[in-house]
Protein backbone atom coordinates (compact mmCIF):
# COMPACT_ATOMS: atom_id res chain seq x y z
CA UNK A 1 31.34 -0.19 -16.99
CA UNK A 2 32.80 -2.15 -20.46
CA UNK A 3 30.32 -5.44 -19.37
CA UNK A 4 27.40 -3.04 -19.07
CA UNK A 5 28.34 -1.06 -22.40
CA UNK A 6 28.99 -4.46 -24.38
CA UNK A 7 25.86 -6.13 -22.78
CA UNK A 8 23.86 -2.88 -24.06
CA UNK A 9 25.63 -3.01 -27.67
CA UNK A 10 25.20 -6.67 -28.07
CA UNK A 11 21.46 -6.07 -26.65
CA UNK A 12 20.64 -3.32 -29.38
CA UNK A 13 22.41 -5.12 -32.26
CA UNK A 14 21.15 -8.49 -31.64
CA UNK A 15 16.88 -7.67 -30.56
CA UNK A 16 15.15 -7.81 -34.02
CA UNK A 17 13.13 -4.63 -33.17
CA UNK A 18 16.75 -2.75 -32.62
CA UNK A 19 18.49 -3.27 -34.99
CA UNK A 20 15.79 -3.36 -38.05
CA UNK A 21 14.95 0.51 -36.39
CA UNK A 22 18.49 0.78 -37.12
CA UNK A 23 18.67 -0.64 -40.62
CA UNK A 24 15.47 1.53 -41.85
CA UNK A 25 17.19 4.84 -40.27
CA UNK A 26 20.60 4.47 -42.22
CA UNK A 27 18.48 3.19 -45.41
CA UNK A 28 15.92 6.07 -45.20
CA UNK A 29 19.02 8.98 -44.40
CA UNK A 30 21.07 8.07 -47.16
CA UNK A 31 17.39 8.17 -49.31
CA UNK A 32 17.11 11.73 -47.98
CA UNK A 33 20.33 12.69 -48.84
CA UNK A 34 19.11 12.47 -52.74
CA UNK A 35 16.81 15.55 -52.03
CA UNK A 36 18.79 17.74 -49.95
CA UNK A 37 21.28 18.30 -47.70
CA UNK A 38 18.68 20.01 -45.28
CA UNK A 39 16.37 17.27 -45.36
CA UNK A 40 19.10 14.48 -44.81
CA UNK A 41 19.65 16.57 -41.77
CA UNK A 42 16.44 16.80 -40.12
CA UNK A 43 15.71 13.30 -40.99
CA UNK A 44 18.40 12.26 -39.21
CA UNK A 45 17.84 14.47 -36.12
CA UNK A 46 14.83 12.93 -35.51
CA UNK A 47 16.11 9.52 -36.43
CA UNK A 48 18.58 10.04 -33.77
CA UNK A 49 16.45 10.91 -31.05
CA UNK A 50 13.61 8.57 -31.69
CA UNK A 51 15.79 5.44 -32.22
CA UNK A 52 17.85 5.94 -29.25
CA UNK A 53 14.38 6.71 -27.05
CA UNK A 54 12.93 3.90 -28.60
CA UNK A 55 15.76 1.11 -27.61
CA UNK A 56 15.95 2.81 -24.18
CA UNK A 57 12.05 2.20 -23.23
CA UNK A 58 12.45 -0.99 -24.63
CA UNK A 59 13.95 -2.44 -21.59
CA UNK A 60 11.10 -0.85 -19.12
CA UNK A 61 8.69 -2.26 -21.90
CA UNK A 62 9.87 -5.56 -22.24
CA UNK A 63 10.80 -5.71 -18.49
CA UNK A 64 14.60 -6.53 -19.24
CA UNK A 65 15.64 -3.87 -16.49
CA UNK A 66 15.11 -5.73 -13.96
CA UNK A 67 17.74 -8.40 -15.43
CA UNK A 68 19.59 -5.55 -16.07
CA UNK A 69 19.71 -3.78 -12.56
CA UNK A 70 19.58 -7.14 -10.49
CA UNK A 71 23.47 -7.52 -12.86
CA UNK A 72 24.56 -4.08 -12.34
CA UNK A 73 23.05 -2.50 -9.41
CA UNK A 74 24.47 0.89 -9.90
CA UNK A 75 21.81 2.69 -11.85
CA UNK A 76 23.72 5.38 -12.69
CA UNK A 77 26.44 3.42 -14.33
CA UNK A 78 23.25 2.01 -16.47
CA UNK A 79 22.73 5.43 -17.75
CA UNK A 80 25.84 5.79 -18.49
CA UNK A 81 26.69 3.18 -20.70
CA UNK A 82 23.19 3.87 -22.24
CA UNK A 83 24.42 7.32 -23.75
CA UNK A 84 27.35 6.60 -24.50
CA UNK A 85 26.29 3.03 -26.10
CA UNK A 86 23.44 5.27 -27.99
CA UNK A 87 25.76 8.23 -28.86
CA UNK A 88 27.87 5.59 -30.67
CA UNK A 89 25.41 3.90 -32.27
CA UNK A 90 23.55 7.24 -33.91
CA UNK A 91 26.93 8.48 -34.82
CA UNK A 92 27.72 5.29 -36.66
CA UNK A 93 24.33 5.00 -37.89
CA UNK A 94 24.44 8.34 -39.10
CA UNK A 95 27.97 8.77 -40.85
CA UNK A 96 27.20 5.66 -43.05
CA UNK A 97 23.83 7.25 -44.29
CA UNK A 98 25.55 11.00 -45.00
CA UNK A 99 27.22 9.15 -48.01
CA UNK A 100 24.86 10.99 -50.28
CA UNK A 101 25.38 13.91 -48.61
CA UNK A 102 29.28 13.93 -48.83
CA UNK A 103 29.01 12.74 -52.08
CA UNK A 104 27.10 15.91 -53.29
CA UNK A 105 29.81 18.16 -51.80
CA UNK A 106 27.97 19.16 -48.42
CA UNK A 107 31.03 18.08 -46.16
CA UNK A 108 30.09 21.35 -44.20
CA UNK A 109 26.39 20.20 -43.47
CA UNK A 110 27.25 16.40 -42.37
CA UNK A 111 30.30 17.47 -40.35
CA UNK A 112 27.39 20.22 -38.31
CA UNK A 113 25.12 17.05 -38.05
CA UNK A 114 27.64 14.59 -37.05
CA UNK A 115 28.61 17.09 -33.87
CA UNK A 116 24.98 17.30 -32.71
CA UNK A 117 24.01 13.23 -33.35
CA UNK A 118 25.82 11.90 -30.28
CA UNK A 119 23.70 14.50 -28.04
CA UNK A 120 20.94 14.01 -29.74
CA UNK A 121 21.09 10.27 -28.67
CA UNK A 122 22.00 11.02 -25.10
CA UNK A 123 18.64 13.50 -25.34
CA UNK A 124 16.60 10.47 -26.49
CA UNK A 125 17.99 8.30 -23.70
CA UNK A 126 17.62 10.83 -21.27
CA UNK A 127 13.45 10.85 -22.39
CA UNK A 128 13.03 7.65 -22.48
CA UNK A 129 14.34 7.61 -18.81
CA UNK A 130 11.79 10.12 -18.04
CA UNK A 131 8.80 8.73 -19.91
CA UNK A 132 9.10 5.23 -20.03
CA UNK A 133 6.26 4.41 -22.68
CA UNK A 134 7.64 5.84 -26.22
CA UNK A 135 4.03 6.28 -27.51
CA UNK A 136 3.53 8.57 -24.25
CA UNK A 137 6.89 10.43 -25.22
CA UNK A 138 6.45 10.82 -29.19
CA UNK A 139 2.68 11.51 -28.69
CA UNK A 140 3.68 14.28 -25.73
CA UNK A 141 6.42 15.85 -27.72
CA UNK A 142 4.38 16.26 -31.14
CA UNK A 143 1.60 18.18 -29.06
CA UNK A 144 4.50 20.34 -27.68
CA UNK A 145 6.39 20.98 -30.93
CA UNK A 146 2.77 21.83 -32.35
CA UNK A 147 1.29 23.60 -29.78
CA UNK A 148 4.07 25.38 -28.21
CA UNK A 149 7.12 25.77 -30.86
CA UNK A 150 5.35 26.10 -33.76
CA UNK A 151 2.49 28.38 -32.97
CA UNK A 152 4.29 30.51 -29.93
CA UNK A 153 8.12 30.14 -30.80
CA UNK A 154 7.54 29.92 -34.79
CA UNK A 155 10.38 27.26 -34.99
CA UNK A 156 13.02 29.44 -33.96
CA UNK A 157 13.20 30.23 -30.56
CA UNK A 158 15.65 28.14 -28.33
CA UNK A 159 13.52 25.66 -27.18
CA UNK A 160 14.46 22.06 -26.80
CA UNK A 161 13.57 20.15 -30.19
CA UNK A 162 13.48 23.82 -31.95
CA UNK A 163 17.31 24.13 -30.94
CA UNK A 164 17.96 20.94 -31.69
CA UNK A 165 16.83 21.17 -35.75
CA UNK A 166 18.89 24.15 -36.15
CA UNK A 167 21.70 23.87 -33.96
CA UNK A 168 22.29 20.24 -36.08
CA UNK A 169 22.23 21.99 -39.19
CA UNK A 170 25.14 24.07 -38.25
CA UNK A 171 23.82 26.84 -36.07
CA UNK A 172 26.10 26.96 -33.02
CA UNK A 173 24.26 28.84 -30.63
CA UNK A 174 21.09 26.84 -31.08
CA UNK A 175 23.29 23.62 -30.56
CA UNK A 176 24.80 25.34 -27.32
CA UNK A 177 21.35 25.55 -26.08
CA UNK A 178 20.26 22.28 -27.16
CA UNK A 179 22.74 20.93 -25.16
CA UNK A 180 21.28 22.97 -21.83
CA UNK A 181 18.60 20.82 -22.71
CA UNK A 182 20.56 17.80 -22.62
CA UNK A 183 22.29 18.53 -19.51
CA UNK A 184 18.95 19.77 -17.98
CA UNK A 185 16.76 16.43 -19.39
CA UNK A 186 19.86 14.24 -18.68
CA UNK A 187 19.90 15.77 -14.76
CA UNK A 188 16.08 14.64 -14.09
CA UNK A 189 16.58 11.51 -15.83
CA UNK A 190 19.60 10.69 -13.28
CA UNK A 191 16.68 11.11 -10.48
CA UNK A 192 14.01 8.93 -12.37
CA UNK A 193 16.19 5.82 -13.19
CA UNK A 194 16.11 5.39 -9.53
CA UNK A 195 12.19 4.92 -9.46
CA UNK A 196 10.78 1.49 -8.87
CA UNK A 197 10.04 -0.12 -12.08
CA UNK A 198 6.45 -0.77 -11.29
CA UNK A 199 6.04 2.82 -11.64
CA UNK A 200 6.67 2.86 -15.51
C-alpha cells in the first residue's frame, strides 16, 4: 500500500499537467478568497473534484494503468491509495489557498470546507473511475447540474453536486448526504476499476 501511495504522489507531483492543475487551483482559491468567503468556497469545491478527476483519468488517458496494474495487481488497493493520495493532496492544496480566507476572519467557513475537501477528492476519483474520459465526465455532469438540479431541484435539494456546494459551506446535513453519494459513487467505482482497460 505505501509503494502504491508514494508512486501515485510522486506521479501527480512530478507530470507537468498535475501539478501545474495544482499550482493554478491554490493560486486561483487564495484569488477568490479576496471576494468572499462563499466564493473561495465553491471555487474550491469544484477545484477539488475536478483536479482529483482529472489526475485520476489521466492514467486511463495516457495508458499508465497498465504499468500501474501489471506493478500492483490488486485493483482495489489502486483505488485506495488513489483517494487517499487525492484526499491529501486537495486538503493540502486547499488549506494553503484559504489564507485569504482565514486572514479575513472566516475561520468558521474554511474549517466547513476543509471537512468536505478530502471527500470531495475521493468523489472525483471515484468519477473518474466510472467515466474514464474527463471531457465525457465534466461535459455529463454540467448537463445534469443544468438540467436536473438547477431547473427541477433549484440548487437545493440533496442531490449529489447540489449537496456537495452546501454541505462544504457548512451545512451538515447536505454534507451527510453528499457523502451517501460518495459511498454510493465510490461502491460502483470499486466494480468498474476491474473492467478491461480497452473498454475506457
Amino acid at each position: 500500500m505505501t509503494r502504491v501511495v508514494l508512486s501515485e504522489m510522486y506521479r501527480t507531483l512530478t507530470v507537468r499537467s498535475a501539478w501545474l492543475s495544482m499550482t493554478c487551483y491554490a493560486t486561483l482559491g487564495i484569488a477568490t478568497g479576496w471576494f468572499s468567503a462563499q466564493f473561495w468556497t465553491l471555487f474550491i469545491s469544484i477545484g477539488a473534484f475536478a483536479v482529483t478527476a482529472v489526475t485520476t483519468a489521466q492514467h486511463y488517458q495516457h495508458r499508465t494503468a497498465v504499468l500501474l496494474f501489471l506493478g500492483q495487481p490488486n485493483r482495489l488497493l489502486v483505488l485506495a491509495a488513489q483517494c487517499l493520495v487525492g484526499a491529501v493532496l486537495a486538503l493540502v492544496t486547499a488549506t494553503v489557498s484559504g489564507v485569504i480566507v482565514i486572514g479575513q476572519g472566516d475561520g468558521d467557513v474554511f474549517r466547513y470546507t476543509l471537512t468536505a475537501v478530502p471527500l470531495i477528492a475521493v468523489f472525483g476519483v471515484a468519477n473518474a473511475t466510472l467515466v474514464r474520459r474527463p471531457t465525457w465526465l465534466f461535459a455529463g455532469w454540467a448537463l445534469w447540474m443544468i438540467a436536473v438540479e438547477g431547473v427541477i431541484g433549484k440548487f437545493q435539494s440533496r442531490l449529489p453536486l447540489s449537496s456537495m456546494l452546501i454541505g462544504a459551506s457548512g451545512n451538515p446535513a447536505y454534507l451527510l448526504a453528499f457523502a451517501g453519494w460518495t459511498a454510493l459513487f465510490l461502491a460502483a467505482a470499486i466494480w468498474s476499476i476491474r473492467r478491461d482497460l480497452a473498454d475506457g
